[in-house]
Structures are given as structure tokens and as C-alpha cells.
Protein backbone atom coordinates (compact mmCIF):
# COMPACT_ATOMS: atom_id res chain seq x y z
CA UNK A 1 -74.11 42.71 78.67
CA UNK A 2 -70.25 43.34 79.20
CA UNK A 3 -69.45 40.05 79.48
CA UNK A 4 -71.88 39.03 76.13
CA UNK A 5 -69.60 41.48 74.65
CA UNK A 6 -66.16 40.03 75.87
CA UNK A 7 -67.57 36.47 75.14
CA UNK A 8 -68.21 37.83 71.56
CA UNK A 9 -64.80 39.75 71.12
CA UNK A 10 -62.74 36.39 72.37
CA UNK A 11 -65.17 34.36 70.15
CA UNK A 12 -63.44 36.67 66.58
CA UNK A 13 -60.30 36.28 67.80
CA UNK A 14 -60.14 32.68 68.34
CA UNK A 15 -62.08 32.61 64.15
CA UNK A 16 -59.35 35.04 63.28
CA UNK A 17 -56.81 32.86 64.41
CA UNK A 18 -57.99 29.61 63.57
CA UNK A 19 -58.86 31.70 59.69
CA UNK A 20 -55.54 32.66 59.54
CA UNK A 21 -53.61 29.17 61.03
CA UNK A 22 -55.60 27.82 58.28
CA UNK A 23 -54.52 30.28 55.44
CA UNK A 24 -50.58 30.02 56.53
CA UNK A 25 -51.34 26.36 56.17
CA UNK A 26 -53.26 26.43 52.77
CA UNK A 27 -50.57 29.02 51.35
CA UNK A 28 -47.96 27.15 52.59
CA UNK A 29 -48.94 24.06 51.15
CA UNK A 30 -50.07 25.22 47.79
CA UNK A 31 -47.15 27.72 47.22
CA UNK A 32 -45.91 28.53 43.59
CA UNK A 33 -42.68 28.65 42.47
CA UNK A 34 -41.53 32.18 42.16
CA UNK A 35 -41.08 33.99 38.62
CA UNK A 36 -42.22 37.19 36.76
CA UNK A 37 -44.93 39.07 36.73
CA UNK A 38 -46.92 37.77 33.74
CA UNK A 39 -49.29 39.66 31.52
CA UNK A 40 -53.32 38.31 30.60
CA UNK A 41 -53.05 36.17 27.09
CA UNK A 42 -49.57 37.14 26.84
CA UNK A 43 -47.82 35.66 29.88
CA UNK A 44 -44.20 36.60 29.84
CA UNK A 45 -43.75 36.55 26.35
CA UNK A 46 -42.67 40.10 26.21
CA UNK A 47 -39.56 39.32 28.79
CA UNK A 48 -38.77 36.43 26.73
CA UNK A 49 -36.26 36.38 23.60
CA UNK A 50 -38.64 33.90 21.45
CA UNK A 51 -35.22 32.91 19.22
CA UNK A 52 -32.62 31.95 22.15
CA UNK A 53 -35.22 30.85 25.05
CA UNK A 54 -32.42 29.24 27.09
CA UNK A 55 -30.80 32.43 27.49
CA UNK A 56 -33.06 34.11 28.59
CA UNK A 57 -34.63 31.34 31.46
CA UNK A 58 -30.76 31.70 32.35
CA UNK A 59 -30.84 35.27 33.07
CA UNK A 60 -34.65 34.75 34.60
CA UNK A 61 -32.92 31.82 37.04
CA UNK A 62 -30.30 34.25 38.12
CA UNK A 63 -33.19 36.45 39.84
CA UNK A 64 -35.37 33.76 40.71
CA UNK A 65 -33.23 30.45 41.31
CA UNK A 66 -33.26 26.72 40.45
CA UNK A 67 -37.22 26.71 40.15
CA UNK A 68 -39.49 29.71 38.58
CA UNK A 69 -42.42 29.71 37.08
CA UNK A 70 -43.05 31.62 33.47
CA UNK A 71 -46.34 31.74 31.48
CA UNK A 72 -45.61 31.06 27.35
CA UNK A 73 -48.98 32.99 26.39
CA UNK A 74 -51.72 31.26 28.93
CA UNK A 75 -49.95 27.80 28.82
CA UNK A 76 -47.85 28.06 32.67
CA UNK A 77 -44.31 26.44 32.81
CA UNK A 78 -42.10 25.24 35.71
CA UNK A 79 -38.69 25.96 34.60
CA UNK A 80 -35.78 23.80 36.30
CA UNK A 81 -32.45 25.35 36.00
CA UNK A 82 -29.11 23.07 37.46
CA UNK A 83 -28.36 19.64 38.30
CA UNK A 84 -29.46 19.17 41.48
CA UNK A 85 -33.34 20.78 40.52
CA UNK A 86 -33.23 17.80 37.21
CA UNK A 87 -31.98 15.44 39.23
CA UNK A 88 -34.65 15.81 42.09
CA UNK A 89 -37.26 15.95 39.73
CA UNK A 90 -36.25 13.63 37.01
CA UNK A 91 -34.80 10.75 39.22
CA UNK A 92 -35.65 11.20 42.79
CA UNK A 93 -39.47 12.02 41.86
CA UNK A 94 -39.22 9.86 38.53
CA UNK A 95 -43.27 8.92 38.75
CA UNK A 96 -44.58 12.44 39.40
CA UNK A 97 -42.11 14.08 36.45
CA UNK A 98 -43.03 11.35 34.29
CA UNK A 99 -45.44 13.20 32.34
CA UNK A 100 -44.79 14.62 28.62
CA UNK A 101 -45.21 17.97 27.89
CA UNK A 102 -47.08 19.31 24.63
CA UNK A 103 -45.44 22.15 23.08
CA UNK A 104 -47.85 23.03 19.73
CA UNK A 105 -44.62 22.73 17.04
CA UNK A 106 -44.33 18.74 19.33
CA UNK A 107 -48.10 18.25 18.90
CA UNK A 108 -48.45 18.89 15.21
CA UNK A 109 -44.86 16.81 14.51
CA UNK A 110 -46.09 14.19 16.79
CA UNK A 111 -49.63 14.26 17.59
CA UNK A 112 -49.36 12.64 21.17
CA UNK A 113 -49.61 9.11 19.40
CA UNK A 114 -46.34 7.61 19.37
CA UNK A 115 -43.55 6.93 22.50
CA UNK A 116 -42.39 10.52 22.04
CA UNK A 117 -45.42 12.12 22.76
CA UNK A 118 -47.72 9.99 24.36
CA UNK A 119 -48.76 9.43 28.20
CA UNK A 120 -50.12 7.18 30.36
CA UNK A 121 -50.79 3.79 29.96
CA UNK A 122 -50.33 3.85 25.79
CA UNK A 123 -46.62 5.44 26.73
CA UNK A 124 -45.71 2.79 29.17
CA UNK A 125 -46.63 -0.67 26.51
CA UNK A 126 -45.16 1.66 23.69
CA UNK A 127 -41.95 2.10 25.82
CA UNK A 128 -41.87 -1.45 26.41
CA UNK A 129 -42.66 -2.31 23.24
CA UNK A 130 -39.59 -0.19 21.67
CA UNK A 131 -37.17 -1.51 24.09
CA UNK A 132 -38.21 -5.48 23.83
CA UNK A 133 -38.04 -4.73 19.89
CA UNK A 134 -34.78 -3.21 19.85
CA UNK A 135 -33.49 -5.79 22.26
CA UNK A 136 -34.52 -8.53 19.71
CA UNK A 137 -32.80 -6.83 16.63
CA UNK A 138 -29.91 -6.93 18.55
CA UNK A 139 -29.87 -3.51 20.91
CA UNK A 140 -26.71 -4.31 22.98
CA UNK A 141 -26.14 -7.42 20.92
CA UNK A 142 -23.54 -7.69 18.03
CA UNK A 143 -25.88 -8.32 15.55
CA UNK A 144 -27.16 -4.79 15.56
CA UNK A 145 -23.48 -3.85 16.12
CA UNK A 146 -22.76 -5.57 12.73
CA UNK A 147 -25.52 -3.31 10.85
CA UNK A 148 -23.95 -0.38 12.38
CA UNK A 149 -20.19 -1.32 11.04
CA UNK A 150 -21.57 -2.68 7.59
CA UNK A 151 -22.95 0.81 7.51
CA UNK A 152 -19.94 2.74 8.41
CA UNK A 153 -18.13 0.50 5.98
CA UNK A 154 -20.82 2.06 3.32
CA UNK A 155 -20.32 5.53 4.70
CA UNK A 156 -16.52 5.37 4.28
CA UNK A 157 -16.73 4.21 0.75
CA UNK A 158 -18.87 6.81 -0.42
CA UNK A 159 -16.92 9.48 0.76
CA UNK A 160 -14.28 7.54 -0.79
CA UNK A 161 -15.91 8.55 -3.85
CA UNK A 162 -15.96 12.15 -3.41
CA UNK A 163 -11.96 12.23 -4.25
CA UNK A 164 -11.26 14.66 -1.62
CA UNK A 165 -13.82 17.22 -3.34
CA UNK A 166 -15.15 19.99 -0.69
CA UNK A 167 -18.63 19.03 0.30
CA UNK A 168 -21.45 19.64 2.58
CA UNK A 169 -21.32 15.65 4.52
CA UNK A 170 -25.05 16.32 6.20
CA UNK A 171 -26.94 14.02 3.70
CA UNK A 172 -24.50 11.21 3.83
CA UNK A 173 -24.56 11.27 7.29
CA UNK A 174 -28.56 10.98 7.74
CA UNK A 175 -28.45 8.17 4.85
CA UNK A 176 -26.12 5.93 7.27
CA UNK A 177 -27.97 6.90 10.11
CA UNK A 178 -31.58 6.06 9.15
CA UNK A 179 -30.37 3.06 7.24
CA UNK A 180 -29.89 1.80 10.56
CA UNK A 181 -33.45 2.33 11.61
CA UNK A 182 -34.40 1.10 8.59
CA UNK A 183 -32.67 -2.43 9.01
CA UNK A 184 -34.80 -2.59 12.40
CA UNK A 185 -37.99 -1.15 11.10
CA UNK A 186 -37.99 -3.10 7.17
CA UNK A 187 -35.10 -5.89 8.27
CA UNK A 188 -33.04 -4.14 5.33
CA UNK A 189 -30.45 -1.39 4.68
CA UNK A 190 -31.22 0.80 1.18
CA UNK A 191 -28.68 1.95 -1.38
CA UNK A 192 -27.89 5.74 -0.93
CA UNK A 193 -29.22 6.11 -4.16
CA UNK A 194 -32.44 3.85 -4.15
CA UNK A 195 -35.50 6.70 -5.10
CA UNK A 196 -37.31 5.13 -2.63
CA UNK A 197 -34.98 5.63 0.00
CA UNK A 198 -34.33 9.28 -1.13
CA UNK A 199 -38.06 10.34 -0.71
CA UNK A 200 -38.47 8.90 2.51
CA UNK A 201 -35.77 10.83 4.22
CA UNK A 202 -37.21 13.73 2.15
CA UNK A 203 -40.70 13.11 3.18
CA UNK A 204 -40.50 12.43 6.71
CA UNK A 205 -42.02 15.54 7.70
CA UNK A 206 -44.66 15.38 5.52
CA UNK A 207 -45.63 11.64 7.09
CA UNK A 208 -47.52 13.74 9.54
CA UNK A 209 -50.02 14.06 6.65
CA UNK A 210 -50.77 10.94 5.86
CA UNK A 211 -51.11 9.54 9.21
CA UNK A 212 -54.19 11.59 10.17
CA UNK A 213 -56.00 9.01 7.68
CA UNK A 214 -54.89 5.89 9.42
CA UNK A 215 -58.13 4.21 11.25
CA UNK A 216 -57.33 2.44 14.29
CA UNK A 217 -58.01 -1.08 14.31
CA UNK A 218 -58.01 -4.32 16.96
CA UNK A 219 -61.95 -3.38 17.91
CA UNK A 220 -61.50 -6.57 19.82
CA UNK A 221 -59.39 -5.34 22.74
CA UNK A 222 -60.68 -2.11 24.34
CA UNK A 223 -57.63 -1.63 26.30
CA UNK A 224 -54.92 -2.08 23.76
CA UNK A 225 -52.32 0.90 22.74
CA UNK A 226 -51.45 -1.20 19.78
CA UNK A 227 -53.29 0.46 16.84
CA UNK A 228 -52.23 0.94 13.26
CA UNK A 229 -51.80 4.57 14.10
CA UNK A 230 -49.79 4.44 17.33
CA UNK A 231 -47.18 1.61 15.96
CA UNK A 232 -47.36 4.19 12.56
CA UNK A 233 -46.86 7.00 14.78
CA UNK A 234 -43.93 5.10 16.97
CA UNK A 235 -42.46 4.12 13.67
CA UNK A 236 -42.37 7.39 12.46
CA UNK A 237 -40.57 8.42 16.34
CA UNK A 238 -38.03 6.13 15.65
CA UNK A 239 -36.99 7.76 12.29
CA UNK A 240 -37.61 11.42 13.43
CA UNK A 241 -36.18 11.16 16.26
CA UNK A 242 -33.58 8.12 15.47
CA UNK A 243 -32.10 9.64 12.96
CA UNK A 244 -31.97 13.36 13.00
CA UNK A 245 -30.50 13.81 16.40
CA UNK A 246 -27.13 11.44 15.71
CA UNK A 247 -26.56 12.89 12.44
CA UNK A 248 -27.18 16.24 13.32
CA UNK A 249 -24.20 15.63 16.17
CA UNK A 250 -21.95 13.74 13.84
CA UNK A 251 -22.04 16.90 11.82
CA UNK A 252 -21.32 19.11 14.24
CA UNK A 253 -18.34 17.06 15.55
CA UNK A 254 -16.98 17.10 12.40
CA UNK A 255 -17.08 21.07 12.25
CA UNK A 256 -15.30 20.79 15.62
CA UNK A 257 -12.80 18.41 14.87
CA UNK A 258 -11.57 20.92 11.54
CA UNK A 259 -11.31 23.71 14.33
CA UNK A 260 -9.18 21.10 16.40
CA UNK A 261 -6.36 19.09 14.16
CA UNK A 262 -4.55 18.42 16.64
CA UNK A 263 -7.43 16.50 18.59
CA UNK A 264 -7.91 14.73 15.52
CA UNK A 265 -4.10 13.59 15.55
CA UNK A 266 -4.58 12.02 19.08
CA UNK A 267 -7.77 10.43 17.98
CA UNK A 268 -5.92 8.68 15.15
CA UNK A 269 -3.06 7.96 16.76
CA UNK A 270 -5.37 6.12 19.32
CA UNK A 271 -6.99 4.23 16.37
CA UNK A 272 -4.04 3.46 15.09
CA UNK A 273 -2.96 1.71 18.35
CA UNK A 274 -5.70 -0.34 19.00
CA UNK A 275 -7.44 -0.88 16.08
CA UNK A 276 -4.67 -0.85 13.26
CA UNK A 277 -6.01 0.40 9.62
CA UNK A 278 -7.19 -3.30 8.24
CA UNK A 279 -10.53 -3.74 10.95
CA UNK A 280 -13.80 -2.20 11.06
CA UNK A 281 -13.83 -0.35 14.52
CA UNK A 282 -16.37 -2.24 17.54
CA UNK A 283 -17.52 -1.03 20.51
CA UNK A 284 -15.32 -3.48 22.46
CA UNK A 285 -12.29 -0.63 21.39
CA UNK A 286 -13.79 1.67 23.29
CA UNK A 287 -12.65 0.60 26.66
CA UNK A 288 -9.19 1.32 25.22
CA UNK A 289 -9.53 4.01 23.23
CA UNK A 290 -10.00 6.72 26.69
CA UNK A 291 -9.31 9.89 24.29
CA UNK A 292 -11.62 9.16 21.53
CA UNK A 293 -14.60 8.16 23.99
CA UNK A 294 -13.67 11.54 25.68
CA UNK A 295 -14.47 13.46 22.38
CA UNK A 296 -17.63 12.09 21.72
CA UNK A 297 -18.97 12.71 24.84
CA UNK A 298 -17.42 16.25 25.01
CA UNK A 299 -19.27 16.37 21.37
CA UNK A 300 -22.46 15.88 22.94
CA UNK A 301 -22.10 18.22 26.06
CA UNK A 302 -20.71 21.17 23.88
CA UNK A 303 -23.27 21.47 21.47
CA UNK A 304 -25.84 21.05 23.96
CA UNK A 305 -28.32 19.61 20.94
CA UNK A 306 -31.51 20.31 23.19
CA UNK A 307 -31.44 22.81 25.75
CA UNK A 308 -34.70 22.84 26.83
CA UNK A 309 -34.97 19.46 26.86
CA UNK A 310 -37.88 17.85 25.75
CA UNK A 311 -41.13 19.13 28.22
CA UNK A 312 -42.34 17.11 30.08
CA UNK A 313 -45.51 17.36 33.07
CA UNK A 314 -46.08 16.43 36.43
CA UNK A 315 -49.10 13.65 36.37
CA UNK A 316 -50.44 14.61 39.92
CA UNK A 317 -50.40 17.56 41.61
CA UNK A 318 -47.07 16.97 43.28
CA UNK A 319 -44.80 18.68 46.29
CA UNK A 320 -41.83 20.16 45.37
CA UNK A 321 -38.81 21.46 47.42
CA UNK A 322 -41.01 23.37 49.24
CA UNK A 323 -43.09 24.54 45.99
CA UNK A 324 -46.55 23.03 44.91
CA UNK A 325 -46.82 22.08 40.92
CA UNK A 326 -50.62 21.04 40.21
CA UNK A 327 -51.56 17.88 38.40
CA UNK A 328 -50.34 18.47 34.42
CA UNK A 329 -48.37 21.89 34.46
CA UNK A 330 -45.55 21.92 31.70
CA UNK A 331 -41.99 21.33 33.35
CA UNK A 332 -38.90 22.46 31.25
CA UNK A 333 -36.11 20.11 32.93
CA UNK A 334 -33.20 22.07 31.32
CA UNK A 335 -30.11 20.01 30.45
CA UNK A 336 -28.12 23.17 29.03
CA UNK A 337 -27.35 24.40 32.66
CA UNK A 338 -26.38 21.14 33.37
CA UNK A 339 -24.16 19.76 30.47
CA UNK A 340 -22.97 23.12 31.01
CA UNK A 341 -22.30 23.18 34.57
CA UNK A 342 -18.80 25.49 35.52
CA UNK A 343 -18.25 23.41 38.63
CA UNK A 344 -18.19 20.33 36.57
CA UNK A 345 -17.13 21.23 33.60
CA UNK A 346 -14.44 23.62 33.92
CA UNK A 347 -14.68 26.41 30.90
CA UNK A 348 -18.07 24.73 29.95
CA UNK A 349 -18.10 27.06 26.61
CA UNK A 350 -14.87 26.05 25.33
CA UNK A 351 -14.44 22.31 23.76
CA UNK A 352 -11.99 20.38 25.79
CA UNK A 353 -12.14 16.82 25.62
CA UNK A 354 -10.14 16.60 29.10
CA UNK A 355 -13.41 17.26 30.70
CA UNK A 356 -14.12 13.49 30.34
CA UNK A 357 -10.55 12.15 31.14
CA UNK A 358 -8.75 11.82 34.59
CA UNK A 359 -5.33 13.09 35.38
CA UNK A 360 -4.04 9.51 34.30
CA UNK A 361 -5.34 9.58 30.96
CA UNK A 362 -8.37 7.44 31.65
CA UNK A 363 -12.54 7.72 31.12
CA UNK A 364 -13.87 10.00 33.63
CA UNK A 365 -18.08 9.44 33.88
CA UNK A 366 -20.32 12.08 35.15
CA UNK A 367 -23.58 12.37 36.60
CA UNK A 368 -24.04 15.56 34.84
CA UNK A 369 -23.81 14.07 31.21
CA UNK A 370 -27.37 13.78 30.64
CA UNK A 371 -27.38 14.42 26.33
CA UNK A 372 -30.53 11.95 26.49
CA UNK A 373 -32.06 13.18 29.54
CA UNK A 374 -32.36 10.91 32.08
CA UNK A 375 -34.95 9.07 34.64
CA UNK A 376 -37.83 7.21 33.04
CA UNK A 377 -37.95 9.64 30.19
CA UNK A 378 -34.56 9.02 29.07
CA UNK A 379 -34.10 8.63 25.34
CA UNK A 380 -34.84 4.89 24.48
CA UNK A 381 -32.60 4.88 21.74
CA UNK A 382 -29.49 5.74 23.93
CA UNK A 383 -27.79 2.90 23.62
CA UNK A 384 -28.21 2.80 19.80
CA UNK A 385 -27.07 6.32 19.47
CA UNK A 386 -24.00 5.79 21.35
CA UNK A 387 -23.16 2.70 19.36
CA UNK A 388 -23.43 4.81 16.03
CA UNK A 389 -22.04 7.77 17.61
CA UNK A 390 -18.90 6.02 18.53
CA UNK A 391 -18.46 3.36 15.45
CA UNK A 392 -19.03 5.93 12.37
CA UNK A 393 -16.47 9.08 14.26
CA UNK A 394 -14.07 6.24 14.59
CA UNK A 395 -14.54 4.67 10.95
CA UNK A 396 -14.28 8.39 9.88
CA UNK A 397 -11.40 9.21 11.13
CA UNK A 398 -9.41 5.38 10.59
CA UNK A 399 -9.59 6.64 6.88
CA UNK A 400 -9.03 9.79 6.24
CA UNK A 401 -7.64 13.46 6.98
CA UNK A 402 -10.49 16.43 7.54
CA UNK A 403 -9.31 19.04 5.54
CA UNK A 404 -11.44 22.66 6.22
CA UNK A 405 -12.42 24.89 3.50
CA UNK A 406 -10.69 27.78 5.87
CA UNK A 407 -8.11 28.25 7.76
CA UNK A 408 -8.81 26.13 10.35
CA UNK A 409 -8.52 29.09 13.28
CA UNK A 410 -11.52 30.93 11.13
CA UNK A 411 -14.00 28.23 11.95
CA UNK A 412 -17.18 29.06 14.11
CA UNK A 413 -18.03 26.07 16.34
CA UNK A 414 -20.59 28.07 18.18
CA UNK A 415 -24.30 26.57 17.01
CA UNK A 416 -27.15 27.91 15.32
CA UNK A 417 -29.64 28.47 18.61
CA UNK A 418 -33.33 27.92 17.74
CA UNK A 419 -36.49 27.51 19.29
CA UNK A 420 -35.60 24.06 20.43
CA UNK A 421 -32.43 22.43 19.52
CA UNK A 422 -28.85 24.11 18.64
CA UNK A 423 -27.61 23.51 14.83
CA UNK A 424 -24.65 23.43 13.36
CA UNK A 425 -23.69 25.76 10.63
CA UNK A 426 -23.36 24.92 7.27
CA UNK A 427 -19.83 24.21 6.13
CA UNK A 428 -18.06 22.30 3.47
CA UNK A 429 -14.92 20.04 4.50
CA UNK A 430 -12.99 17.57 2.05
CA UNK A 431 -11.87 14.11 3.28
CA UNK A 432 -8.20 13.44 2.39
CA UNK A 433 -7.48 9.50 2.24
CA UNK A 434 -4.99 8.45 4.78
């Protein structure tokens, strides 16, 4: 009887063990990343400011590190705050973080139909199918670098026509932008005063509309992504996306620049030097024009145009650091924290174009300029963007003098934060002819 009972006692333990072995494993394996205490139905919502999110997942890393978790209402969120937690995630685990993330205001804009939105395999032949198209209009070519110059010739003239009148430059600057789009998308550029023209950039939102009426078509071929309403839906991307993003940070630069006259005096001197006052600028300048390349990337990491960046989700339940994320949870890969990185960028908040340039004078590159966001989910209009980026500041300033509505010391630089992306404030600025 004794030893039935010893047998029986050693028997529990060795379950208990073996119970718990298996728990440390199980717990160990499947292990969250850390964040606060959320609430039923209303997840954190409560310890979140809803108007300046970025602020307050910066405050939330502080207590919790590189990788928490927060719940926005029932919809759970891996939050990635710093360089090194993108990078791993966005580059070094590109497949499992290749997923895209669908906020509601991103699934009503964008309805998960177009590259923007979209997963899977109707993502990867869209993505292909951008790049090969913008390749054969000329992406990286000089023929799309032509469009790009006729437009800024455009641009330049029309401001011309202001005669150094005080005015708001936002709409001129969309016009040139999504003219360029629209010599891809209709193989022509519009007059800034066709009607046509007008309502589409005035109707773009309202596109989402008339999409939702679109059949889909080739009933032929099962397993094509190439419907009416996807290529609509890309289409649509391309402007959205195409053109609000480069004009929204050609305005803001232009805010800076007022702030900064005597960045814009280096800047033309530059031009001056290599490109003279009788040439359209081209992108073959920038290799020699160090100063000027500086500022537009120091444009770009300044205003920090999307914090959040844009979500995206892992697309199988994937390890880590030593954290489990299951198959389709939202991941906010922040690129504030890292276009903003003190270690990096030395004084992130103030504008200083030295934090691209070497002791020398020359181009310094970092790994921590990631404006697009990087790995396979990097912006496929990057190179297009920097092309226009660089050839309209340049054509800009070539011809004329910004002259602020205020004393130039009086001018807030500091954007309009939103759910999503940072704005720049309204302003008016004349352009004196040089």
C-alpha cells in the first residue's frame, strides 16, 4: 500500500513537471510583445491621444521598448519604434512583414483593390505591373525625365504670371505634379486650366464612388489580378498617392526655405554654378550640386510626411526577437523614430541640411532615410518622386526669390499632425523674379 502510494506521488510529479516543461515551452514560444493593459471593445483607446498618435506610441515605447503591443478598439497592433526594430522586420524578415495593413479611413479610400492596398498574389502582378509600366514610360530613363522638366518649365511660367503677387502655391504645385502621372496614365500633360483637368484633381476623392460600379471582367482566366476594377483601382493609387505626397512636400519645403534665406542663397549659388540661368535643371546636376540634394532630403526627414507609416501585417504567424506575432496582426513600422533618430540625426527637430553632408562638403547617405519606407513595401514610385522632388525645387529656385508674407523669423515650420500624415500650414509667399 505504501509503496502504491509513493509510486502514485512520483507518478504527479513527473505530470507536473513534464505539464509545466511543456507550458514554459508553449509560453515561451507564443509570447506577446509587451504593452498596456487594454480595456474590452475599447482597447487602449483611452491612453491614446486619437489627434497626435505618434506621440503618444513614443511615450508608450519609452515604458515598453522597441516592440509593444496596443489594441485600437478590438483591432490588436504591433507597434515598432527605432531603426533597428524596422529594419529587422522590414528588410531582414521582408516575406513575413510583407503584409498590408487595413486601417478603415485606408479601406474606404482604397478598398484593398489596387497596389496600395492589396495582398497576396493580386499585390505581387500589380507591383510588377506598376514597375514594368513605369519602366517603359521612361522610369529612370530621360524620356520621363523630359516630362518632368517640360513640366517644371510650365510650373515656372505660371508663377511667372502671378507678378510677384502673395499666393497660396498648393494648387500649382499638385497641377505639375499629377500632370506627370497623367502623361504616364493618358500619354498627355493637360493645361492648368483645361475643366477637365480641374475636376479630376477635384474629384479624386470622390472616384471611390464610382468605382464600386465597375464589374470585373476577363471571365476567361480564373487566376488573373487584371480586372477593370483593380487596374481602375491601381490607376486611381497612382494619382492619390502619386501626386499628393510630392506636392504636399514641395509645399512644405517651400515654407521652410522662407524660414531659411540664407539656405536658399547657397542653393542658388549652387545652381548658379553648375547649371547657369539659360538650362532646364536634370538629374545628372545632382551629383554636383551636394547642398541642394542635402535639402531635399533634409525636406523629407523633417517633416516626417507619414509617421506611422503605412500598416502593414505579418502573413504567417511569424517569430520575432524573441516575441510571437500570429498570422495577420496589424504592424505599425514607424519611420518618425527613425527619420528622427538623435544618434543619427543630430538635433532631429531642428532643420539642418548638414545632416546629409560630410565634413568636406559632400552627399552623406543614410540607412535611416527611409521617407518611402523600405523592404518590399517600399513606395514604387520612389524613383519618380525623387526625380520631381529634385527637378521642380531646383527650377524653383533657378528663377526666382521666395519672398514671405512675415518676417521671415515669425514663420512656423512645425506641421499640422493628424491622424496619419503631418501637413503643412497654410501660408502665402510671393515669387520675386531673379
Amino acid at each position: 500500500m505504501e509503496l502504491l502510494g509513493t509510486t502514485t506521488i512520483f507518478l504527479l510529479v513527473c505530470i507536473s513537471c513534464l505539464l509545466f516543461a511543456t507550458w514554459r515551452s508553449v509560453s515561451r514560444k507564443e509570447k506577446p510583445p509587451p504593452g498596456p493593459i487594454a480595456l474590452p471593445i475599447l482597447g487602449n483607446i483611452l491612453q491614446l491621444n486619437p489627434w497626435n498618435l505618434p506621440e503618444s506610441l513614443k511615450e508608450l515605447s519609452k515604458k515598453y521598448g522597441p516592440v509593444f503591443t496596443i489594441y485600437l478598439g478590438p483591432q490588436k497592433v504591433v507597434v515598432l519604434y527605432g531603426y533597428d526594430a524596422v529594419k529587422e522586420a522590414l528588410i531582414d524578415q521582408a516575406d513575413e512583414f510583407s503584409g498590408r495593413g487595413n486601417l478603415p479611413l485606408l479601406k474606404r479610400l482604397f478598398q484593398g483593390t489596387g497596389i496600395v492596398t492589396s495582398n497576396g498574389e493580386t499585390w505581387k502582378q500589380l507591383r510588377r505591373f506598376i514597375l514594368t509600366t513605369l519602366r517603359d514610360f521612361g522610369m529612370g530613363k530621360k524620356s520621363i525625365e523630359e516630362r518632368i522638366q517640360e513640366e517644371a518649365h510650365f510650373l515656372v511660367e505660371r508663377i511667372r504670371n502671378t507678378d510677384a503677387r502673395p499666393f497660396d502655391p498648393g494648387n500649382f504645385l499638385v497641377h505639375a505634379v499629377s500632370n506627370i502621372i497623367c502623361s504616364v496614365v493618358f500619354g498627355d500633360r493637360f493645361d492648368y486650366e483645361d475643366k477637365k483637368f480641374v475636376t479630376l484633381i477635384e474629384l479624386l476623392d470622390e472616384n471611390n464612388k464610382l468605382q464600386n460600379s465597375i464589374q470585373t471582367q476577363e471571365k476567361g482566366n480564373g487566376h488573373s489580378k487584371f480586372t477593370v476594377e483593380t487596374l481602375s483601382r491601381t490607376t486611381l493609387d497612382l494619382f492619390l498617392a502619386g501626386t499628393g505626397t510630392t506636392s504636399i512636400t514641395l509645399r512644405h519645403g517651400l515654407l521652410i526655405l522662407q524660414k531659411y534665406p540664407e539656405i536658399v542663397e547657397k542653393i542658388q549659388k549652387e545652381i548658379d554654378s553648375v547649371i547657369g540661368r539659360d538650362r532646364s535643371p536634370c538629374m545628372a546636376d545632382r551629383s554636383q550640386m551636394p547642398y541642394t540634394d542635402a535639402v531635399v532630403h533634409e525636406i523629407q526627414r523633417f517633416i516626417d510626411f507619414l509617421p506611422l507609416n503605412v500598416p502593414h501585417t505579418v502573413i504567417k504567424d511569424t517569430k520575432f526577437r524573441d516575441y510571437f506575432i500570429p498570422k495577420d496582426t496589424m504592424i505599425f513600422p514607424m519611420l518618425s523614430p527613425v527619420l528622427h533618430d538623435s544618434k543619427e540625426f543630430p538635433n532631429p527637430e531642428k532643420f539642418d541640411p548638414g545632416h546629409f553632408l560630410n565634413a568636406n562638403g559632400t552627399f552623406k547617405k543614410s540607412d535611416y532615410f527611409m521617407p518611402f519606407s523600405a523592404g518590399k513595401r517600399i513606395c514604387a514610385g520612389e524613383g519618380l518622386a525623387r526625380m520631381e522632388l529634385f527637378i521642380f525645387l531646383t527650377a524653383i529656385l533657378q528663377n526666382f526669390n521666395l519672398k514671405p508674407v512675415v518676417d521671415h523669423k515669425d514663420i512656423d515650420i512645425s506641421p499640422l499632425v493628424s491622424t496619419l500624415a503631418n501637413l503643412p500650414r497654410p501660408y502665402e509667399v510671393s515669387f520675386i523674379p531673379r
